[in-house]
PDB file of N, CA and C in Angstrom:
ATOM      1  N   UNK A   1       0.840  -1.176   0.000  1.00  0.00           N
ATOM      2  CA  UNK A   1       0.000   0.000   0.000  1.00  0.00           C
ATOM      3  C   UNK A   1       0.889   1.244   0.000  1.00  0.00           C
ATOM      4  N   UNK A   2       0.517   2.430  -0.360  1.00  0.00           N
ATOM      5  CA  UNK A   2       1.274   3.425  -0.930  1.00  0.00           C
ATOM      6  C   UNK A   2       1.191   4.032   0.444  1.00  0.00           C
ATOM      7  N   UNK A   3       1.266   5.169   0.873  1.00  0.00           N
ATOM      8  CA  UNK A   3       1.328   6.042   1.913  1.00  0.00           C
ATOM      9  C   UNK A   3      -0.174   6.799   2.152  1.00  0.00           C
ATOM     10  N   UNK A   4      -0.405   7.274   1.142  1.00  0.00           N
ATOM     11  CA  UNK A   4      -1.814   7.751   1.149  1.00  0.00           C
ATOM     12  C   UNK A   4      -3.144   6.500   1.319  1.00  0.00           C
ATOM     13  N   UNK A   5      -2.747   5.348   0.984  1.00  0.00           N
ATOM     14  CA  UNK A   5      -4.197   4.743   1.448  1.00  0.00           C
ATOM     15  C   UNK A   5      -3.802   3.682   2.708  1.00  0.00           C
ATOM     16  N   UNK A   6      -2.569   3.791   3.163  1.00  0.00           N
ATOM     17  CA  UNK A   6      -1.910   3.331   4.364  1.00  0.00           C
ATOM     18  C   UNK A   6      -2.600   4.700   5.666  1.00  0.00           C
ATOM     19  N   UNK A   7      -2.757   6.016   5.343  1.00  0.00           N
ATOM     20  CA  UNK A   7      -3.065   6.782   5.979  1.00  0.00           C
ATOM     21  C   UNK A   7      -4.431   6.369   6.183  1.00  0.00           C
ATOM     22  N   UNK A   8      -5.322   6.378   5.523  1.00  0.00           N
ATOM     23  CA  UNK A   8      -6.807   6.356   5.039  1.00  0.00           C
ATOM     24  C   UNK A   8      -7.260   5.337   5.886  1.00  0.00           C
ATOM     25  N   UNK A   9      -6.641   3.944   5.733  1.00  0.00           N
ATOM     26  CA  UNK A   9      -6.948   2.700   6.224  1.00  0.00           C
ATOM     27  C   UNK A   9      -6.525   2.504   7.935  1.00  0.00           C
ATOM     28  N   UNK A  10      -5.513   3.831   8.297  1.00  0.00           N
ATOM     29  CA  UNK A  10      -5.337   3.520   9.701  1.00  0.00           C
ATOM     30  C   UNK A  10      -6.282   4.238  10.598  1.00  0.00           C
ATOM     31  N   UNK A  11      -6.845   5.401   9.814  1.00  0.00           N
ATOM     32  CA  UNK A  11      -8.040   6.101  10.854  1.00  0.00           C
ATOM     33  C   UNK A  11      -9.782   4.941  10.835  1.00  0.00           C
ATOM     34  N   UNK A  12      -9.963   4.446   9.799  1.00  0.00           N
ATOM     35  CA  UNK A  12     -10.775   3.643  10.016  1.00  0.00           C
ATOM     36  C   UNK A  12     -11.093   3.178  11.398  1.00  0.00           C
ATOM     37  N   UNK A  13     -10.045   1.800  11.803  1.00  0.00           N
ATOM     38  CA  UNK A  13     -10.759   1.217  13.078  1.00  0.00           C
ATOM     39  C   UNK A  13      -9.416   0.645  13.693  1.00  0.00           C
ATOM     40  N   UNK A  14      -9.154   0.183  14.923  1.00  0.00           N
ATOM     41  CA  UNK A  14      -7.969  -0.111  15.190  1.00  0.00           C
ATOM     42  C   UNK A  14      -7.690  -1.646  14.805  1.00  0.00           C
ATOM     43  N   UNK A  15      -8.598  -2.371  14.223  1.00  0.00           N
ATOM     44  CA  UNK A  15      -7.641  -3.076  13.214  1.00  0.00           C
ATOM     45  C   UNK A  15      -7.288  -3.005  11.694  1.00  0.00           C
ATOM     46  N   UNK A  16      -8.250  -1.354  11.579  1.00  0.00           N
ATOM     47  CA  UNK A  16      -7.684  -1.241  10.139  1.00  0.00           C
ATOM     48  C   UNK A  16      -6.016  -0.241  10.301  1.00  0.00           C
ATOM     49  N   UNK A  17      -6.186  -0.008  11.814  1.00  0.00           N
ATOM     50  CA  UNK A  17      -4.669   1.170  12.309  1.00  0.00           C
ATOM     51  C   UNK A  17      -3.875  -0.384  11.979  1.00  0.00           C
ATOM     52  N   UNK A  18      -4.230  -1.654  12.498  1.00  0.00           N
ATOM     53  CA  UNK A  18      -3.018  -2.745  12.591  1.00  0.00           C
ATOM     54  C   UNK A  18      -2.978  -3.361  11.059  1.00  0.00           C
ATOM     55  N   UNK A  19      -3.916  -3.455  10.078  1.00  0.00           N
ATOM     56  CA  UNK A  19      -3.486  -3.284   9.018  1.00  0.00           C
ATOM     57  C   UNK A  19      -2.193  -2.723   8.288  1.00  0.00           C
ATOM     58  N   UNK A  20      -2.924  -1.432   8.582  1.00  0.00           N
ATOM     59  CA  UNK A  20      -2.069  -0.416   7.641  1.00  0.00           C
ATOM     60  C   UNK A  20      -0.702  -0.611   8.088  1.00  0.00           C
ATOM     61  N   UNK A  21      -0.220  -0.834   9.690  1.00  0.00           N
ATOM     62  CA  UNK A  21       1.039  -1.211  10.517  1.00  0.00           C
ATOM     63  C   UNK A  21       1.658  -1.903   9.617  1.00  0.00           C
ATOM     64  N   UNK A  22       1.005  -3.106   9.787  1.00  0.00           N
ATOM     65  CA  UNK A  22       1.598  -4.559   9.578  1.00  0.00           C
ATOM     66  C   UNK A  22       2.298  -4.638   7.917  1.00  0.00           C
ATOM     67  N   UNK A  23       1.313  -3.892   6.951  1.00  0.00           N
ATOM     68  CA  UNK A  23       1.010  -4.313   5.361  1.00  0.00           C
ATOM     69  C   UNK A  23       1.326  -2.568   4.616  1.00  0.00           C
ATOM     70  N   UNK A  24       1.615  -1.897   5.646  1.00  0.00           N
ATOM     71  CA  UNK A  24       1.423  -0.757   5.049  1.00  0.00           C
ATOM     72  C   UNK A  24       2.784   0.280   4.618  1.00  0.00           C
ATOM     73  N   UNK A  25       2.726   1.141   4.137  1.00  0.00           N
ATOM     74  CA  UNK A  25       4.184   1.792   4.322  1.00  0.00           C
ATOM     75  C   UNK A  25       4.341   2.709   5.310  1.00  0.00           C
ATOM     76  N   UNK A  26       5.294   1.908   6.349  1.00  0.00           N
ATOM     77  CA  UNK A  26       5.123   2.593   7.825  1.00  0.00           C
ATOM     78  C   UNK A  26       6.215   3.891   7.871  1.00  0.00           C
ATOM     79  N   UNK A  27       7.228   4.247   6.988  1.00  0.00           N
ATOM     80  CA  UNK A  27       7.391   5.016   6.699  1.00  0.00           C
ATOM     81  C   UNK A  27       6.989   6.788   6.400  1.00  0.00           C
ATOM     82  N   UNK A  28       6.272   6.092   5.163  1.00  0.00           N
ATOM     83  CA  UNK A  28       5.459   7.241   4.491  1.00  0.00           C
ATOM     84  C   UNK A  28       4.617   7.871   5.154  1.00  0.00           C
ATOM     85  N   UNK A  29       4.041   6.750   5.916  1.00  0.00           N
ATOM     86  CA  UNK A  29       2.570   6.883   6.814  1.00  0.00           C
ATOM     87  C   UNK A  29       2.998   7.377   8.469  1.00  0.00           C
ATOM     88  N   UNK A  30       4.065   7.644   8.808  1.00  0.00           N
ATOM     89  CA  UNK A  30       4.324   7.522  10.266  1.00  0.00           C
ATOM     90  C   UNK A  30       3.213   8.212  10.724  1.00  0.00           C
ATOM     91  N   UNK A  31       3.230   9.286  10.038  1.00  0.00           N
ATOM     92  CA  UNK A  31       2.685  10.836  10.796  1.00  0.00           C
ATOM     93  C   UNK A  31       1.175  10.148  11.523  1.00  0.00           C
ATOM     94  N   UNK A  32       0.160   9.839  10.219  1.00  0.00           N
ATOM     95  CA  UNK A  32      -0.724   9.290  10.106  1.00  0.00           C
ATOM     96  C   UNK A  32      -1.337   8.229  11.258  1.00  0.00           C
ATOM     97  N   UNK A  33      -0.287   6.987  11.304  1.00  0.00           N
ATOM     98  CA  UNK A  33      -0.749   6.185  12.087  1.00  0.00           C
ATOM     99  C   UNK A  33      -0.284   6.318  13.261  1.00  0.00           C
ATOM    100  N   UNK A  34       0.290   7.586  13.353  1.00  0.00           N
ATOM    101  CA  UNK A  34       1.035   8.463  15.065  1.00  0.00           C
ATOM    102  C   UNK A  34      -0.326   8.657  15.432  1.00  0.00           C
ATOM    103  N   UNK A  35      -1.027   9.544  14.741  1.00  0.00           N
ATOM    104  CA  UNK A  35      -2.313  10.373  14.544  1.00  0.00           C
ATOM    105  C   UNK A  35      -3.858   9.122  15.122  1.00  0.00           C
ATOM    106  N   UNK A  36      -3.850   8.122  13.910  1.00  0.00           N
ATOM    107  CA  UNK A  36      -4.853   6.946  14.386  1.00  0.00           C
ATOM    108  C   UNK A  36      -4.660   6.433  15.957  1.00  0.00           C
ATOM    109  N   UNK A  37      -3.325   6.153  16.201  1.00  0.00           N
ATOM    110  CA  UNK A  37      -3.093   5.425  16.936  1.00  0.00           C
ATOM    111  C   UNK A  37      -3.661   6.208  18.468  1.00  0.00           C
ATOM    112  N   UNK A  38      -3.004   7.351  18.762  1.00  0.00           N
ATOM    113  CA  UNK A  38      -4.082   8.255  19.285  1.00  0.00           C
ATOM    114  C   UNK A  38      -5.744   8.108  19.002  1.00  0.00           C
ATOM    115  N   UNK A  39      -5.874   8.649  18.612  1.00  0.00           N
ATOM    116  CA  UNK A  39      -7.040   8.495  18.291  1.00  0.00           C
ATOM    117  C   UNK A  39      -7.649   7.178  18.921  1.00  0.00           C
ATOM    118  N   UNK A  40      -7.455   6.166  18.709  1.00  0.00           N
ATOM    119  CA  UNK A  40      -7.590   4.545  18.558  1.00  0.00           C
ATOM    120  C   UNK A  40      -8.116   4.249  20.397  1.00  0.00           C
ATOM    121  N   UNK A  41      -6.979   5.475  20.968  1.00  0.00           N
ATOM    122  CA  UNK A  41      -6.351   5.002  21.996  1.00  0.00           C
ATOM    123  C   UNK A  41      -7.466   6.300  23.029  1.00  0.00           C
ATOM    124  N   UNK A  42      -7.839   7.402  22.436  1.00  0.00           N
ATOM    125  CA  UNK A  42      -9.133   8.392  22.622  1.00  0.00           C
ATOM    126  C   UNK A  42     -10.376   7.481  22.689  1.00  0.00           C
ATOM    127  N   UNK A  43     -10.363   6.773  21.559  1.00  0.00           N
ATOM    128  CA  UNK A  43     -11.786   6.113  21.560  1.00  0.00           C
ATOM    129  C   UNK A  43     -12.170   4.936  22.563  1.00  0.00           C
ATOM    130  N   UNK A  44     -11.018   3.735  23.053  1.00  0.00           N
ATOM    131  CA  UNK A  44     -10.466   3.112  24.307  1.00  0.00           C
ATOM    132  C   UNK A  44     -11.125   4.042  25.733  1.00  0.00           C
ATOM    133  N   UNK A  45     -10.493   4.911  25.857  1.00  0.00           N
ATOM    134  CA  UNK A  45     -10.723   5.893  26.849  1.00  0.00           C
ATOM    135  C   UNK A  45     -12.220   5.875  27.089  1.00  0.00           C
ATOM    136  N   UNK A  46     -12.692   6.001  25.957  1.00  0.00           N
ATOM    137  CA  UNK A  46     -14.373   6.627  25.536  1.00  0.00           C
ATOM    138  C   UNK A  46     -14.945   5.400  25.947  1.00  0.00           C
ATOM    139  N   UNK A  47     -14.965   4.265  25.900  1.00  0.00           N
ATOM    140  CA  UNK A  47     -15.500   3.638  26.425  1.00  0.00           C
ATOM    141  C   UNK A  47     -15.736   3.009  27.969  1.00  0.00           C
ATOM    142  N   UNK A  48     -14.589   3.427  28.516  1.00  0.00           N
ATOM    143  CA  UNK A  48     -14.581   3.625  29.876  1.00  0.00           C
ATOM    144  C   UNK A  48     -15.376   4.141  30.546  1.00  0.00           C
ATOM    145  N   UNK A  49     -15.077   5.313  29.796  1.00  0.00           N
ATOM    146  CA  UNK A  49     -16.014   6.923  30.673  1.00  0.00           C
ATOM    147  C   UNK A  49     -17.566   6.253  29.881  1.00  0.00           C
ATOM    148  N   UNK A  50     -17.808   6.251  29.249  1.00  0.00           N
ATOM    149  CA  UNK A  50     -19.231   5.378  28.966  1.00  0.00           C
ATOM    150  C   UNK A  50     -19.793   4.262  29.773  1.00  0.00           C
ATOM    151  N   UNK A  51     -19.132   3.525  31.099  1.00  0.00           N
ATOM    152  CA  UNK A  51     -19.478   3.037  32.530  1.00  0.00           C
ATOM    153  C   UNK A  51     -19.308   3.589  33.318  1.00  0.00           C
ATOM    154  N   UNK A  52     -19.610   5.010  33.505  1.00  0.00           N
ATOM    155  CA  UNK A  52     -19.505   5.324  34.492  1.00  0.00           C
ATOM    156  C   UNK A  52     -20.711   5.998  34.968  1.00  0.00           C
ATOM    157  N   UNK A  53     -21.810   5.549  35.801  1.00  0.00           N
ATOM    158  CA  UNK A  53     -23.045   5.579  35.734  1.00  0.00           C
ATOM    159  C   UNK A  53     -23.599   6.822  35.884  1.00  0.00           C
ATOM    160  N   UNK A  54     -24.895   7.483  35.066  1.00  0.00           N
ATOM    161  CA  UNK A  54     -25.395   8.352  35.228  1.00  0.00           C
ATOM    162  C   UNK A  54     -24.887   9.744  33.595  1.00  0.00           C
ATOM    163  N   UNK A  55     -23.919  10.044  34.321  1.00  0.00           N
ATOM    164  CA  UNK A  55     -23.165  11.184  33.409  1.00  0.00           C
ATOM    165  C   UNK A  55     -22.543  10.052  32.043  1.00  0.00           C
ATOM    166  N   UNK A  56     -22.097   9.070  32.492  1.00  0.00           N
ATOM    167  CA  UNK A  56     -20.934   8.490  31.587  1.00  0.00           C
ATOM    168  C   UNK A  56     -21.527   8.407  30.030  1.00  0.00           C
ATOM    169  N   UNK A  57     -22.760   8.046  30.274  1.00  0.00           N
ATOM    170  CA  UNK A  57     -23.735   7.712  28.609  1.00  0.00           C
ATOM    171  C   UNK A  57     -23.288   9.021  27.696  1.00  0.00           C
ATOM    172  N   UNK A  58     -23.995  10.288  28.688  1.00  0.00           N
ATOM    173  CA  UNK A  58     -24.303  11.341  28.174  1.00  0.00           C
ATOM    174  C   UNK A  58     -22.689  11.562  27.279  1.00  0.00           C
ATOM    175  N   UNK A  59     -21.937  11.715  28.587  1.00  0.00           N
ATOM    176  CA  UNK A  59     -20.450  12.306  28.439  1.00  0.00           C
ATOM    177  C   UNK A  59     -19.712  11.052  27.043  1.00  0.00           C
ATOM    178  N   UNK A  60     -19.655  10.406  27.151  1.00  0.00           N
ATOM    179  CA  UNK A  60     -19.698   9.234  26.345  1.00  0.00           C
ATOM    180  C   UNK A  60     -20.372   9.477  24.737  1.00  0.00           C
ATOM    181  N   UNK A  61     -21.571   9.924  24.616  1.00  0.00           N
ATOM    182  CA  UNK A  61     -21.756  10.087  23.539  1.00  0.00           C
ATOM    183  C   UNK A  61     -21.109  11.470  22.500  1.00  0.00           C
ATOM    184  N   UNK A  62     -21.348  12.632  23.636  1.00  0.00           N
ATOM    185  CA  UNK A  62     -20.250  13.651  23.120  1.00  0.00           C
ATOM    186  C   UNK A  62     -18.963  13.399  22.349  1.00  0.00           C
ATOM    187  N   UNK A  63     -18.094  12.484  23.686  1.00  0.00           N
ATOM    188  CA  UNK A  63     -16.890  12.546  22.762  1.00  0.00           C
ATOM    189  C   UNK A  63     -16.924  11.817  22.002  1.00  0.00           C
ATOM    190  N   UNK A  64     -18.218  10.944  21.650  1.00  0.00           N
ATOM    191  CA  UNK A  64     -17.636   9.863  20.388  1.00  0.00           C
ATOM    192  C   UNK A  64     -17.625  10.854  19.148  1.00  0.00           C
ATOM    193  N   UNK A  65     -19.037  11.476  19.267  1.00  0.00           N
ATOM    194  CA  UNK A  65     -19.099  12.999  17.835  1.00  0.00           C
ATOM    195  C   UNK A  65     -17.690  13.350  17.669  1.00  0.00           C
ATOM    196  N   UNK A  66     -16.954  13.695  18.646  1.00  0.00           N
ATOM    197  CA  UNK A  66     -15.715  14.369  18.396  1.00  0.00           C
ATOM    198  C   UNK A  66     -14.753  13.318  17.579  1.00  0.00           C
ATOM    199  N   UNK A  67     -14.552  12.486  18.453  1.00  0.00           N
ATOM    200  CA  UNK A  67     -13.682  11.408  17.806  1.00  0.00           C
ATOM    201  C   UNK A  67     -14.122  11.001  16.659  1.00  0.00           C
ATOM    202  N   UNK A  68     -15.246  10.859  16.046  1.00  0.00           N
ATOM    203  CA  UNK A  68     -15.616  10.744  14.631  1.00  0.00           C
ATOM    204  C   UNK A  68     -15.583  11.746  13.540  1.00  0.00           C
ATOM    205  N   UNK A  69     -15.265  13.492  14.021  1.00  0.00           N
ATOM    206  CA  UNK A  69     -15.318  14.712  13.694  1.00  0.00           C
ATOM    207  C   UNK A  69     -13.716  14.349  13.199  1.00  0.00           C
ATOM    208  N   UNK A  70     -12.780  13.498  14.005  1.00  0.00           N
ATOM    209  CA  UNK A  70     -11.355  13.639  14.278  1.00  0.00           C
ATOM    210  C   UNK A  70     -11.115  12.552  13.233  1.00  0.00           C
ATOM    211  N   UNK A  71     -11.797  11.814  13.312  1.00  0.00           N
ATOM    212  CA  UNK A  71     -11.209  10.469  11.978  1.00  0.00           C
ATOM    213  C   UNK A  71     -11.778  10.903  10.979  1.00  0.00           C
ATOM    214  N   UNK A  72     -12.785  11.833  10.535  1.00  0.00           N
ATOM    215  CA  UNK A  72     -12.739  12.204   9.325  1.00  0.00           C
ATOM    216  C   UNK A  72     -12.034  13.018   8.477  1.00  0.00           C
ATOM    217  N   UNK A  73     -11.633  14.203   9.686  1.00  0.00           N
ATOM    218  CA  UNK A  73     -10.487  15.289   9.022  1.00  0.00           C
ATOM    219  C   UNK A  73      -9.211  14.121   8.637  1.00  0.00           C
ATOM    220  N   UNK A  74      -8.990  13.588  10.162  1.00  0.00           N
ATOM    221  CA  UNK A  74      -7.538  12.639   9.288  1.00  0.00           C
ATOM    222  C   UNK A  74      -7.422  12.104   8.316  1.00  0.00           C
ATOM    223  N   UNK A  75      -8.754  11.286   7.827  1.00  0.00           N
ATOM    224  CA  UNK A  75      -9.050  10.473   6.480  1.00  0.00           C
ATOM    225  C   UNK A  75      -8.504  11.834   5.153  1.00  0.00           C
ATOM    226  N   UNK A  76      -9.415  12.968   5.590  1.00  0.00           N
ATOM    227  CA  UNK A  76      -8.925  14.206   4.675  1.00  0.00           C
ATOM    228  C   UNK A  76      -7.693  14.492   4.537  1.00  0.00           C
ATOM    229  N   UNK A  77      -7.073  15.095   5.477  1.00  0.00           N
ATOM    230  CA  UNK A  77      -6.033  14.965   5.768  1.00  0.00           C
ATOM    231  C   UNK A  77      -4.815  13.614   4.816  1.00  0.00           C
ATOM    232  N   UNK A  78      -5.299  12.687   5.346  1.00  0.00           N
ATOM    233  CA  UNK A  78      -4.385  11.547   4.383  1.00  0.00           C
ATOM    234  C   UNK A  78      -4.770  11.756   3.193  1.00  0.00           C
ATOM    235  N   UNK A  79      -5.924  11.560   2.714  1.00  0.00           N
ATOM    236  CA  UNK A  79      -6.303  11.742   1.293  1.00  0.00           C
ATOM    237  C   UNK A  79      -5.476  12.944   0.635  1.00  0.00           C
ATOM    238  N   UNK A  80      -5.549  13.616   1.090  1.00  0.00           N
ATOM    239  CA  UNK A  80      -4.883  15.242   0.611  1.00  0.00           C
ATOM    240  C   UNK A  80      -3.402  15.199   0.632  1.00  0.00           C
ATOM    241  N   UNK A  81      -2.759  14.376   1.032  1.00  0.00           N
ATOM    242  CA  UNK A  81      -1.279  14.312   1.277  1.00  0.00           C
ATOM    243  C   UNK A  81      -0.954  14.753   2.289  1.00  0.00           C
ATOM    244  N   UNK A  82      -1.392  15.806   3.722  1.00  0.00           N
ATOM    245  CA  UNK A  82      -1.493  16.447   3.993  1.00  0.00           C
ATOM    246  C   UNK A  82      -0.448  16.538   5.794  1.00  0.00           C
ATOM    247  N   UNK A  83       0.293  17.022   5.851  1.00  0.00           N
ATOM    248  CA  UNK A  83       0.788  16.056   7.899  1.00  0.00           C
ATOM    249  C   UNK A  83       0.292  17.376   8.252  1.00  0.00           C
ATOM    250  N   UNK A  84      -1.143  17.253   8.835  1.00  0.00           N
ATOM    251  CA  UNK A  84      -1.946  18.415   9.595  1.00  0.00           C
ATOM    252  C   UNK A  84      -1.844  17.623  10.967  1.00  0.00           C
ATOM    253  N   UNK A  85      -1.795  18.409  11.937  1.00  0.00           N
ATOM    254  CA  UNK A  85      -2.371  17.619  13.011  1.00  0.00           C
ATOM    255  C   UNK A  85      -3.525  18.063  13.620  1.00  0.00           C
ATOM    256  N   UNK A  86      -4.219  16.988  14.269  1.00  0.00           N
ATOM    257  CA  UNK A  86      -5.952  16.740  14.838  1.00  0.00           C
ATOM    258  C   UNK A  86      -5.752  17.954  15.657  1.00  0.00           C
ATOM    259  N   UNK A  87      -6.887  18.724  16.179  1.00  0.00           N
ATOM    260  CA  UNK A  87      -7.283  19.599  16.943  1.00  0.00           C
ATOM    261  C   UNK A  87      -7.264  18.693  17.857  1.00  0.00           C
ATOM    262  N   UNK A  88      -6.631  19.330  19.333  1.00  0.00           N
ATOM    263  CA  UNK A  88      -6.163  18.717  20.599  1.00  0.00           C
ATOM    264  C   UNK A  88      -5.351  17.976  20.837  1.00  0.00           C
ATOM    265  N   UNK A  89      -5.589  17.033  20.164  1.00  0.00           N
ATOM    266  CA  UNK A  89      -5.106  15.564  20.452  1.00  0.00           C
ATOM    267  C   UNK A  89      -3.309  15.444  19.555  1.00  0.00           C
ATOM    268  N   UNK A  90      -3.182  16.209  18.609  1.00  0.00           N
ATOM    269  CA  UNK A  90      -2.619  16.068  17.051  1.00  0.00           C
ATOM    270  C   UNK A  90      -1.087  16.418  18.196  1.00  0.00           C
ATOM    271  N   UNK A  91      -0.869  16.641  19.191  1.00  0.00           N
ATOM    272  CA  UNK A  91       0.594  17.205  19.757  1.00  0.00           C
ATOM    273  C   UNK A  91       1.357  15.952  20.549  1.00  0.00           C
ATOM    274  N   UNK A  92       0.273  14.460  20.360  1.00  0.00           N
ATOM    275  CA  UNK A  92       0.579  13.723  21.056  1.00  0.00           C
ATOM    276  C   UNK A  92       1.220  12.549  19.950  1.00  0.00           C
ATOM    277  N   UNK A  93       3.037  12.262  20.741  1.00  0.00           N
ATOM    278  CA  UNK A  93       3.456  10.945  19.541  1.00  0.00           C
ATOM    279  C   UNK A  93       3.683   9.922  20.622  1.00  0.00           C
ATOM    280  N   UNK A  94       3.445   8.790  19.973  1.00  0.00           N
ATOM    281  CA  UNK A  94       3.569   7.907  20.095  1.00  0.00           C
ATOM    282  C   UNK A  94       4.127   6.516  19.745  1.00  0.00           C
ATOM    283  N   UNK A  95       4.786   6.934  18.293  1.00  0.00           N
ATOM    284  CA  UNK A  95       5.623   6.227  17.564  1.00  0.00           C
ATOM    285  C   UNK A  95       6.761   7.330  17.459  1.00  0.00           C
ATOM    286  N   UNK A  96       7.712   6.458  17.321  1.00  0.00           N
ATOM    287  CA  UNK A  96       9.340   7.224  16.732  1.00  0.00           C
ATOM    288  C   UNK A  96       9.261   6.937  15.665  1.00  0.00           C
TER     289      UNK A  96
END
């Protein structure tokens, strides 16, 4: 896979992030699956705070909007060629 649909395929879902890892050009793509992998690891979180009774549903459904607001710019983002980083989250690495 080229870099641009190695990007595309890692914001999807976190086994399309272990896809793109495994099969992908981890190179080209660092920025990208720096970016998913976050993300991946936001949405993890989100389900936590989604047991936590009362508030958690509510609070829970918010950030999923966001986190889905966030994998679409990245998808853009990759599509476009683009090393933007995510609003908030985009300052955090996690790969070298």
């Amino acid at each position: 896979m080229d870099k641009k649909v190695t990007g595309i395929i890692a914001y999807l879902t976190l086994i399309g992030w272990l896809i793109a890892y495994l099969a992908g050009d981890k190179e080209g793509a660092k920025f990208h699956l720096n970016q998913a992998l976050v993300l991946a690891i936001c949405n993890i979180a989100n389900v936590v705070i989604g047991m936590i009774p009362f508030i958690g549903g509510f609070l829970s459904s918010i950030i999923s909007i966001i986190i889905l607001i966030f994998a679409i710019l990245g998808i853009v983002y990759a599509a476009q060629d683009q090393e933007k980083e995510l609003p908030i989250i985009g300052t955090f690495k996690l790969l070298k």
